[in-house]
Protein backbone atom coordinates (compact mmCIF):
# COMPACT_ATOMS: atom_id res chain seq x y z
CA UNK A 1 39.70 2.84 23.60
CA UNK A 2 43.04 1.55 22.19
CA UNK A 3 45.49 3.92 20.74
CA UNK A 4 45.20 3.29 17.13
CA UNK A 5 41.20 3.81 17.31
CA UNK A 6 41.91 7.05 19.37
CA UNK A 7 44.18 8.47 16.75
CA UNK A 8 41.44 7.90 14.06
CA UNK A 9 39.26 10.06 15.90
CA UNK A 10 41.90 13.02 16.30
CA UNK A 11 41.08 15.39 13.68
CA UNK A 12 42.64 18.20 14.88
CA UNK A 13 45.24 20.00 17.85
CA UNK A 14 41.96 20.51 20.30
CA UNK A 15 40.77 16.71 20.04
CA UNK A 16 43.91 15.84 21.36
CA UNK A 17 43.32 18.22 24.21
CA UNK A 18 40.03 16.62 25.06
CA UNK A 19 41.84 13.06 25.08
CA UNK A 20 45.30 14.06 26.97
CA UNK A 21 45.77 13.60 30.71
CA UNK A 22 49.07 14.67 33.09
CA UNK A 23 51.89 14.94 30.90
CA UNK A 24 55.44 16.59 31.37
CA UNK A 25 57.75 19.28 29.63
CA UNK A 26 61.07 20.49 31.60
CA UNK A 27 63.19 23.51 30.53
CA UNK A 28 66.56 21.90 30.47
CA UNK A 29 68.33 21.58 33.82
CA UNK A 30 65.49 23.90 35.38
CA UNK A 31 61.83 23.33 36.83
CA UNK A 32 59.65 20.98 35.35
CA UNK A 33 56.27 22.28 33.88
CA UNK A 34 52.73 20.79 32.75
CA UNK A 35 52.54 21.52 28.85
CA UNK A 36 50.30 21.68 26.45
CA UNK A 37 45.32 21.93 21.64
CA UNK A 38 25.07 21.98 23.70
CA UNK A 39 21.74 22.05 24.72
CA UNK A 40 19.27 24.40 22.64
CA UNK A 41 16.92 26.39 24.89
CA UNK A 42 15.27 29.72 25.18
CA UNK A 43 17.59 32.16 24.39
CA UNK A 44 17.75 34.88 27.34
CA UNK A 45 18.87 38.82 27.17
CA UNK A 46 22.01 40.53 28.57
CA UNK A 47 23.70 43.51 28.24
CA UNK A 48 26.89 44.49 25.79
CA UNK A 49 30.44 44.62 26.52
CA UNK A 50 31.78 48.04 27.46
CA UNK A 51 34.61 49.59 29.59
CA UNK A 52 35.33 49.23 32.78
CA UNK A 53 33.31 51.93 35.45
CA UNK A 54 34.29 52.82 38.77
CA UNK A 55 33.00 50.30 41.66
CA UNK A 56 33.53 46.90 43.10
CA UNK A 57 33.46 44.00 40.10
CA UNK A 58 30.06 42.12 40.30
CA UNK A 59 29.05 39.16 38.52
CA UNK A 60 26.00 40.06 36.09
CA UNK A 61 23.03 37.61 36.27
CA UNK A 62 23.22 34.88 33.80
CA UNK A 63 19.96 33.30 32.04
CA UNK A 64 19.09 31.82 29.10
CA UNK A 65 21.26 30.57 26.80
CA UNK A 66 24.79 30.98 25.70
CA UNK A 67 25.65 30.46 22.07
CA UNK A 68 29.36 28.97 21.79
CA UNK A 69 31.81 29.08 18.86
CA UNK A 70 35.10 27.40 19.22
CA UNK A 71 37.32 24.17 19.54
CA UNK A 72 35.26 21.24 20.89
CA UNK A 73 35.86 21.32 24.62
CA UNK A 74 36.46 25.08 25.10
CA UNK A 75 33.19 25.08 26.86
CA UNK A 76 34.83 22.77 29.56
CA UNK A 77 31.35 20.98 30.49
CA UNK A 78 32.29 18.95 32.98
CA UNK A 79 34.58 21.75 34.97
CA UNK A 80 31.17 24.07 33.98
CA UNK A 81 28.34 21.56 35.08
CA UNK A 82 27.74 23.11 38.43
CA UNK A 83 27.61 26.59 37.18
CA UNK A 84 25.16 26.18 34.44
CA UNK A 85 22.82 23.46 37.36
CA UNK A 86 22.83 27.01 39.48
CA UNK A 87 22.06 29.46 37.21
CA UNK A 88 20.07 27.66 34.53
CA UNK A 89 21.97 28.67 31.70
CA UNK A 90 22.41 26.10 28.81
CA UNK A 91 25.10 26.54 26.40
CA UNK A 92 24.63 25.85 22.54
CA UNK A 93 27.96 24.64 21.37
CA UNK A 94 28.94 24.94 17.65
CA UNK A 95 32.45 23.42 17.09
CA UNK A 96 35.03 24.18 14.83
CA UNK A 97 37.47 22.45 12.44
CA UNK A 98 40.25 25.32 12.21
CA UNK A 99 40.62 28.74 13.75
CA UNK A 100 39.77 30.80 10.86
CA UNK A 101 35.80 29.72 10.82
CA UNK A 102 35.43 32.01 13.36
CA UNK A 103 36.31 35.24 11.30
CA UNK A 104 34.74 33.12 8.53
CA UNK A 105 31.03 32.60 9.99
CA UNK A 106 31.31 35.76 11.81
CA UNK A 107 31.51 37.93 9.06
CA UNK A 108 29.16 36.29 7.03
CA UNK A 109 26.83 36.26 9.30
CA UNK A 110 27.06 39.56 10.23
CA UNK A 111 27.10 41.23 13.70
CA UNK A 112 27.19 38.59 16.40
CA UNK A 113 26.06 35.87 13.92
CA UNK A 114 23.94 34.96 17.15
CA UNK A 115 27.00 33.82 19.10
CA UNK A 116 27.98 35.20 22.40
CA UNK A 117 31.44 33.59 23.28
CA UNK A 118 34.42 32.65 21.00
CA UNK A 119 37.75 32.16 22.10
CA UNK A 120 40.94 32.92 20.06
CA UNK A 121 44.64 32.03 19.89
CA UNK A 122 46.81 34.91 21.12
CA UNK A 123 48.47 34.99 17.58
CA UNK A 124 45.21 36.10 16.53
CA UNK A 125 44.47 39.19 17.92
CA UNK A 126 45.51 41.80 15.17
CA UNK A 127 43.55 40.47 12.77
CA UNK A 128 40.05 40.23 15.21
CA UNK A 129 41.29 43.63 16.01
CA UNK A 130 41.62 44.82 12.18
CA UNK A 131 37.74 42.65 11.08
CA UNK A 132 36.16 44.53 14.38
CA UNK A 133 35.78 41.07 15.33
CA UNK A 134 35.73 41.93 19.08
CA UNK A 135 33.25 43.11 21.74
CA UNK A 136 34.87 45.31 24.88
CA UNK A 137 34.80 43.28 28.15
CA UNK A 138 33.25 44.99 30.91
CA UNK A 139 35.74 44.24 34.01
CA UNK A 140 33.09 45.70 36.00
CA UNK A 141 31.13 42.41 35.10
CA UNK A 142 34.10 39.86 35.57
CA UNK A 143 35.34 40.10 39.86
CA UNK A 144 37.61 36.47 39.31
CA UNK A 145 39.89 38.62 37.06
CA UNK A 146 41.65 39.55 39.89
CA UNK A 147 42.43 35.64 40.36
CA UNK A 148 45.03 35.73 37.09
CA UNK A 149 48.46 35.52 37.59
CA UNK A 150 49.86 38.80 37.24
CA UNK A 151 51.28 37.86 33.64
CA UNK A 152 48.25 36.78 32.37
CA UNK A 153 46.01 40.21 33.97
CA UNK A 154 48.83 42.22 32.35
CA UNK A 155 48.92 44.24 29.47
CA UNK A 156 52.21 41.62 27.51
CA UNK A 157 51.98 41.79 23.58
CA UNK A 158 48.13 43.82 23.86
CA UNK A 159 47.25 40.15 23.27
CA UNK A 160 43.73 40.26 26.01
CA UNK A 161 44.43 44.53 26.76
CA UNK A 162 44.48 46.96 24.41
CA UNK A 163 46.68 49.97 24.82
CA UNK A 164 44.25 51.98 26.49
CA UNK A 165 43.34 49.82 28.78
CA UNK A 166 40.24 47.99 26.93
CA UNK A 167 39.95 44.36 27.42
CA UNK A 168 39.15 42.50 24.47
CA UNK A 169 40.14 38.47 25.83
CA UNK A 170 39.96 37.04 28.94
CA UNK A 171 43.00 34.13 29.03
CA UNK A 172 42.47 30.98 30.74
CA UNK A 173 44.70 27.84 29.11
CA UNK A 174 48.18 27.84 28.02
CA UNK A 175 50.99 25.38 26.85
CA UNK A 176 54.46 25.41 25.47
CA UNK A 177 56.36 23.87 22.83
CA UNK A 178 59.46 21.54 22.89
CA UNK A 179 61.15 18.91 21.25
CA UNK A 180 59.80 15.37 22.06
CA UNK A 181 62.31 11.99 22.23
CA UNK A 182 61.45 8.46 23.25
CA UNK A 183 64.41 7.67 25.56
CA UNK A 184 63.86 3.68 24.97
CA UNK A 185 65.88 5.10 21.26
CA UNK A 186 67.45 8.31 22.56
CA UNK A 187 69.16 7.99 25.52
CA UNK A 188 70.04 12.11 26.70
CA UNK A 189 67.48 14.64 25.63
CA UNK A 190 69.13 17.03 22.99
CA UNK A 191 69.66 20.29 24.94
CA UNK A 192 69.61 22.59 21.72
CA UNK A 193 67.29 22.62 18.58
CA UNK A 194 69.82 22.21 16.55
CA UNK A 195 71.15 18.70 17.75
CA UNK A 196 68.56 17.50 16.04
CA UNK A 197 70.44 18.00 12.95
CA UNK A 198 72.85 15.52 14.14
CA UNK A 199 73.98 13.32 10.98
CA UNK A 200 73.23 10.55 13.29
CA UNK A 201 69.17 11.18 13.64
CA UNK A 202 69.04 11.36 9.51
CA UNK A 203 65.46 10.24 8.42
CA UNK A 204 64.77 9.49 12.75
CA UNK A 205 63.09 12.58 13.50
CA UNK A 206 59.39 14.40 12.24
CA UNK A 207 57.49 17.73 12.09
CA UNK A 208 53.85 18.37 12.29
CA UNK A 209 52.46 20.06 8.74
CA UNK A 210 51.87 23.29 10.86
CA UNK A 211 53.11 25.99 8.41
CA UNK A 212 52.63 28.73 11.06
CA UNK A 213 53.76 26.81 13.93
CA UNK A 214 56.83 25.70 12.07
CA UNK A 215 57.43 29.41 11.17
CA UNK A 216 57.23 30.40 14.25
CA UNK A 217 59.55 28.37 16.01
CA UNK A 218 62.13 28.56 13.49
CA UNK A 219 62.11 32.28 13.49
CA UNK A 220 62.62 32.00 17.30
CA UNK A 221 65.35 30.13 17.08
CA UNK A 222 66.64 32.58 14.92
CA UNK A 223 66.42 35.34 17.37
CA UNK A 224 63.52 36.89 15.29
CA UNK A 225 59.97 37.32 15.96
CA UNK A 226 57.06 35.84 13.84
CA UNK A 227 54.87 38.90 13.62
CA UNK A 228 57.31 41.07 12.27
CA UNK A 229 59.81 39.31 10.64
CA UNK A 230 61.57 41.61 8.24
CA UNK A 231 60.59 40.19 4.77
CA UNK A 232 64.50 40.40 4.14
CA UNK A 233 64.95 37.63 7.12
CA UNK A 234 62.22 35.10 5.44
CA UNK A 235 65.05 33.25 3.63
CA UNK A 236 67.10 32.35 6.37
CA UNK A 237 64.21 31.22 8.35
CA UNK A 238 63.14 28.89 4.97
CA UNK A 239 66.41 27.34 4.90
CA UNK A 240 66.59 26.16 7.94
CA UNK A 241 62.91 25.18 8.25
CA UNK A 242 64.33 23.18 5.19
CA UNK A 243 67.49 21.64 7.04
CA UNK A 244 64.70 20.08 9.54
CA UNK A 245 62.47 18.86 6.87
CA UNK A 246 65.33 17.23 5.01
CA UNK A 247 66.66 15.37 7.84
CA UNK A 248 63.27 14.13 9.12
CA UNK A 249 61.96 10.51 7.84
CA UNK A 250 58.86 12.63 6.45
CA UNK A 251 56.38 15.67 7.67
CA UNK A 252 53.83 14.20 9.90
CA UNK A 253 50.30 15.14 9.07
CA UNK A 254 49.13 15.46 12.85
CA UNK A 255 50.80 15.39 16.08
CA UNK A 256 48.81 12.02 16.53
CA UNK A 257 50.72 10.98 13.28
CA UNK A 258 53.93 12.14 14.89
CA UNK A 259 53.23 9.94 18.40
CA UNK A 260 52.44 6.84 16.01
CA UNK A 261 55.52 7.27 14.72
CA UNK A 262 57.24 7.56 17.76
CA UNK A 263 55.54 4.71 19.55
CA UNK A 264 56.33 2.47 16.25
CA UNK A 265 60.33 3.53 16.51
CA UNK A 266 60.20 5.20 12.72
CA UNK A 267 61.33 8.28 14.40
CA UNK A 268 62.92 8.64 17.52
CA UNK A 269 62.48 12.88 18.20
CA UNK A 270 60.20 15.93 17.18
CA UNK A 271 60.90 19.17 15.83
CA UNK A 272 58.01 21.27 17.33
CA UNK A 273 56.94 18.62 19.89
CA UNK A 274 54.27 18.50 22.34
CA UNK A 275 54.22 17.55 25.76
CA UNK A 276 50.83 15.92 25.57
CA UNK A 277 52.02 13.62 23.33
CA UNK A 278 53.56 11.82 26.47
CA UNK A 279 50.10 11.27 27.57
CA UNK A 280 49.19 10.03 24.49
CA UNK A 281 51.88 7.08 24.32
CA UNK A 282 51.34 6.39 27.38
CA UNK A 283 47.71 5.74 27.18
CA UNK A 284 49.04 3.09 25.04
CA UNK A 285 51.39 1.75 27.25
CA UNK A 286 54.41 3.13 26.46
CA UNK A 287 55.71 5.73 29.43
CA UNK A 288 59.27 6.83 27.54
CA UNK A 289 58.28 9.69 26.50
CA UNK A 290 59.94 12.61 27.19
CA UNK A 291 59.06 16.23 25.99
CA UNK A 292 61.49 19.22 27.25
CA UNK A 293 62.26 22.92 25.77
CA UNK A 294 65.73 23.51 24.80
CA UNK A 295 68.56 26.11 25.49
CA UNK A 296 67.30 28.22 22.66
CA UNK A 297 63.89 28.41 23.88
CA UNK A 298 60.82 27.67 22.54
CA UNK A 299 57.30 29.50 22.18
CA UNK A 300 53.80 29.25 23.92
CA UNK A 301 50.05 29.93 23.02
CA UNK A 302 47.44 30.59 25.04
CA UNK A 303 44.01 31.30 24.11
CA UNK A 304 41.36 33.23 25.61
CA UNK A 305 37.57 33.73 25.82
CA UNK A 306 36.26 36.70 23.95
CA UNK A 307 32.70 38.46 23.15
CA UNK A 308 31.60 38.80 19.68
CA UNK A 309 30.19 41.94 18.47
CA UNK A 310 26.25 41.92 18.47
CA UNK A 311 26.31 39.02 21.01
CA UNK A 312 22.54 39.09 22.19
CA UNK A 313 23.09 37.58 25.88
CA UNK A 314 26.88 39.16 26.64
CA UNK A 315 26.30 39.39 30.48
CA UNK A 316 25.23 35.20 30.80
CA UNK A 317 28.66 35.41 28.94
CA UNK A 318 30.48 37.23 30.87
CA UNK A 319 29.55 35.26 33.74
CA UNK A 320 30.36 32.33 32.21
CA UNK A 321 33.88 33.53 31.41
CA UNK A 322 33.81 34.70 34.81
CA UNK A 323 33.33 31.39 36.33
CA UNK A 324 36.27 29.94 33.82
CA UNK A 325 38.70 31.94 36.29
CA UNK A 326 37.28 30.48 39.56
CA UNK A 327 40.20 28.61 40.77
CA UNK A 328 38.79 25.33 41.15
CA UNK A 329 37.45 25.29 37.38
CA UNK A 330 40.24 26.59 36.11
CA UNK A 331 42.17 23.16 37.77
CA UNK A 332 39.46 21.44 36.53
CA UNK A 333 39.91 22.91 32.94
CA UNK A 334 43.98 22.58 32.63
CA UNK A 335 43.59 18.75 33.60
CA UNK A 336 40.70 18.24 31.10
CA UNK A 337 42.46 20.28 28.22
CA UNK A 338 46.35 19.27 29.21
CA UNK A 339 46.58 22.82 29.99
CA UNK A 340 48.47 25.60 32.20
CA UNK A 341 46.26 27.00 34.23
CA UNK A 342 46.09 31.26 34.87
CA UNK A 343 44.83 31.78 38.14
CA UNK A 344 47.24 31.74 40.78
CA UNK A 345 44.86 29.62 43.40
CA UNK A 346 44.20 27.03 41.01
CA UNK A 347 47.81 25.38 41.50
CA UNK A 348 46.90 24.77 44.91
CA UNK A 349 43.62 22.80 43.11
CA UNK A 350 45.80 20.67 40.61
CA UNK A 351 46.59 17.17 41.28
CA UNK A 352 49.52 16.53 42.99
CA UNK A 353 51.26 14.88 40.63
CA UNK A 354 50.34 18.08 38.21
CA UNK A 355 50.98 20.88 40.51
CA UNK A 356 54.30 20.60 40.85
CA UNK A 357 55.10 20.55 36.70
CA UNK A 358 54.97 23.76 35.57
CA UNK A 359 57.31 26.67 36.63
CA UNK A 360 54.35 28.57 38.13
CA UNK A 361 56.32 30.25 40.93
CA UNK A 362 58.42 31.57 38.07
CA UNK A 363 56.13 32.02 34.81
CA UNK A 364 57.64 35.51 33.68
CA UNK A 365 60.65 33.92 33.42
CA UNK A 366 59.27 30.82 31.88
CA UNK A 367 57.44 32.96 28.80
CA UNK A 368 60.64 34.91 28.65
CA UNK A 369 62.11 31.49 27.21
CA UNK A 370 59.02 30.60 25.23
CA UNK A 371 56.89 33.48 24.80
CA UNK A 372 53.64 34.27 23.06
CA UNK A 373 53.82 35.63 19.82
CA UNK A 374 51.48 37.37 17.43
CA UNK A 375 50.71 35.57 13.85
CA UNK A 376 52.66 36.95 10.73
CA UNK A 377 50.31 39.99 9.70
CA UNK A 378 47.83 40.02 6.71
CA UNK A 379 49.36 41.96 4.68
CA UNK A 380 52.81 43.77 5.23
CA UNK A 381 55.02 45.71 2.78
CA UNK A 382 57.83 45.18 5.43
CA UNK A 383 57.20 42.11 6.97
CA UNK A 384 56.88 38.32 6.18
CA UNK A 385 53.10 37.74 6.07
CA UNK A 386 51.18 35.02 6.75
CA UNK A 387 50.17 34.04 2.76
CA UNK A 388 53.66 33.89 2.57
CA UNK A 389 54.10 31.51 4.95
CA UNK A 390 51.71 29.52 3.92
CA UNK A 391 53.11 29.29 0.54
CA UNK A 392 56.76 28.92 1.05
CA UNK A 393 55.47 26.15 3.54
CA UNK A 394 53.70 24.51 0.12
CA UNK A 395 57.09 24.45 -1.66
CA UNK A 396 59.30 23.11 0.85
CA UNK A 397 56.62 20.19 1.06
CA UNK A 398 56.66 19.69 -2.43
CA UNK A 399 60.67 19.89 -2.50
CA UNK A 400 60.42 16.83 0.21
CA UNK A 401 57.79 14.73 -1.69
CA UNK A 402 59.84 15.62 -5.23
């Protein structure tokens, strides 16, 4: 497939995941990392989610059939084809276009809406915590939890543990943000966001229309954080969101729009780059692309697998979430979805050329730099929230198309 055809089938962040191979992202003068977006037959029983018991971890039996709600290729087929041959289990995928169908067809639907896995973006979880969106995971049930990296088994942000202790999201594939340069046009990667500003890239560098994302990064930079942003902070976070829209040649509707551009020499860096994009030019032919997080840091998302209340076949789930974090999968997963992986023994199951980018011997320090954050809340009487975003996003776009 050439790369214009490709980039007319991207219609969102996760396609591009499906599409990317090995790609690279470096934090400045330190290690170099690996970055990152069904069948239909008898439906089979299984018990719910609850809290962990006392007892060894064993894997429940899986049958029937697994109903799936998420990104197209979240349920990793290929890295999942010899787990479904030996148990049977067939997997009804229903894809979506944006995160928020999943709330959306959830709670329409009503308990379960007849789906037993969905995954969700880290950002996320206050808000599947506030709808009652999510089912308790039974440890007890999942044994290759003790596989995850001891980050990604902790308790950081309550993003996959509750306070007490509950798990609610079982993390398996992670990337981080940076800013993204074709060196045949820019010879030294900028070290700080705000070289990018530079009176000599005027109308040379783009942004992604990613409201949140943009948000999020920005405040960052700032020395602020996303999900609770005092309200009183939200202008200086605008204005410079503002300085990088001004100075870019325009906002790029997709990250596929952004490499186009790139590849074409209309722009020559990215504000809010991503390292697949690499992959992505080079698939075309083009191998100068360079994607690295500056001195200011950056931040990361991961998402995770999660039961849905009401979920009629939770332990074939379970198992199947369970088998995610089997180290050779989980390889098989991060090279498929240009991912990190979490379990510590799938480095060791990576591709040579892939092990050795990301920072894994280091990741606390790594997400120190570019950490996970939760989305802007709902509603908030003291902090930025996430309509507001959203809508001072809106005006600065229609300042830049004025």
């Amino acid at each position: 497939m050439g790369y214009d055809d490709w980039v007319r089938r991207e219609t969102s962040r996760r396609r591009f995941l499906r599409r990317a191979g090995v790609v690279t992202l470096t934090v400045g003068a330190g290690p170099t990392l690996l970055a990152a977006c069904g069948d239909d037959d008898d439906e089979g029983g299984g018990g719910g989610g609850s809290t962990a018991a006392e007892g060894p971890a064993q894997v429940p039996e899986a049958t029937g059939r697994v109903d799936f709600l998420s990104w197209e290729g979240y349920d990793i087929p290929d890295a999942l084809k010899g787990w479904r041959g030996e148990t049977g289990v067939t997997v009804k995928s229903t894809y979506i276009g944006n995160h928020d169908e999943i709330q959306t067809k959830l709670k329409a639907g009503g308990a379960g809406a007849g789906y037993d896995i969905i995954t969700y973006y880290q950002g996320y979880k206050p808000l599947y915590q506030e709808l009652d969106i999510l089912e308790p995971i039974d440890e007890q049930k999942m044994p290759n939890l003790k596989n995850l990296f001891p980050y990604f088994a902790g308790d950081e942000g309550n993003f996959w543990l509750d306070e007490d202790g509950t798990r609610t999201g079982v993390p398996w594939t992670w990337g981080s943000i940076g800013i993204t340069i074709d060196t045949r046009r820019v010879k030294s990667m900028p070290t700080s966001w705000y070289d990018l500003l530079d009176p000599s890239l005027k109308g040379k560098i783009s942004l992604p229309d990613d409201p949140v994302g943009q948000f999020t990064l920005t405040a960052h930079i700032l020395g602020l954080d996303p999900g609770a942003c005092p309200k009183a902070s939200l202008a200086e976070v605008v204005d410079l969101v503002r300085q990088f829209v001004v100075q870019s040649e325009s906002i790029s509707a997709s990250f596929g729009d952004m490499t186009t551009k790139l590849v074409s020499g209309d722009i020559v860096a990215c504000y809010q780059g991503w390292a697949a994009m690499n992959q992505f030019a080079a698939d075309a032919g083009v191998d100068s692309f360079e994607t690295e997080v500056p001195k200011e840091g950056s931040f990361s998302f991961c998402d995770a697998y999660a039961l849905p209340a009401g979920s009629d076949n939770a332990d074939a789930a379970l198992a199947m979430m369970n088998e995610s974090l089997d180290p050779k999968v989980n390889a098989e997963a991060a090279v498929f979805l240009v991912g990190g992986v979490t379990v510590a023994d799938a480095v060791p199951e990576l591709p040579k050329d892939i092990a050795g980018l990301y920072a894994y011997e280091d990741i606390d320090a790594l997400l120190e730099r570019s950490p996970f954050y939760n989305n802007p809340p709902v509603e908030s009487d003291e902090f930025v929230t996430f309509q507001e975003v959203q809508r001072r996003w809106q005006e600065i776009k229609a300042e830049a198309d004025a």
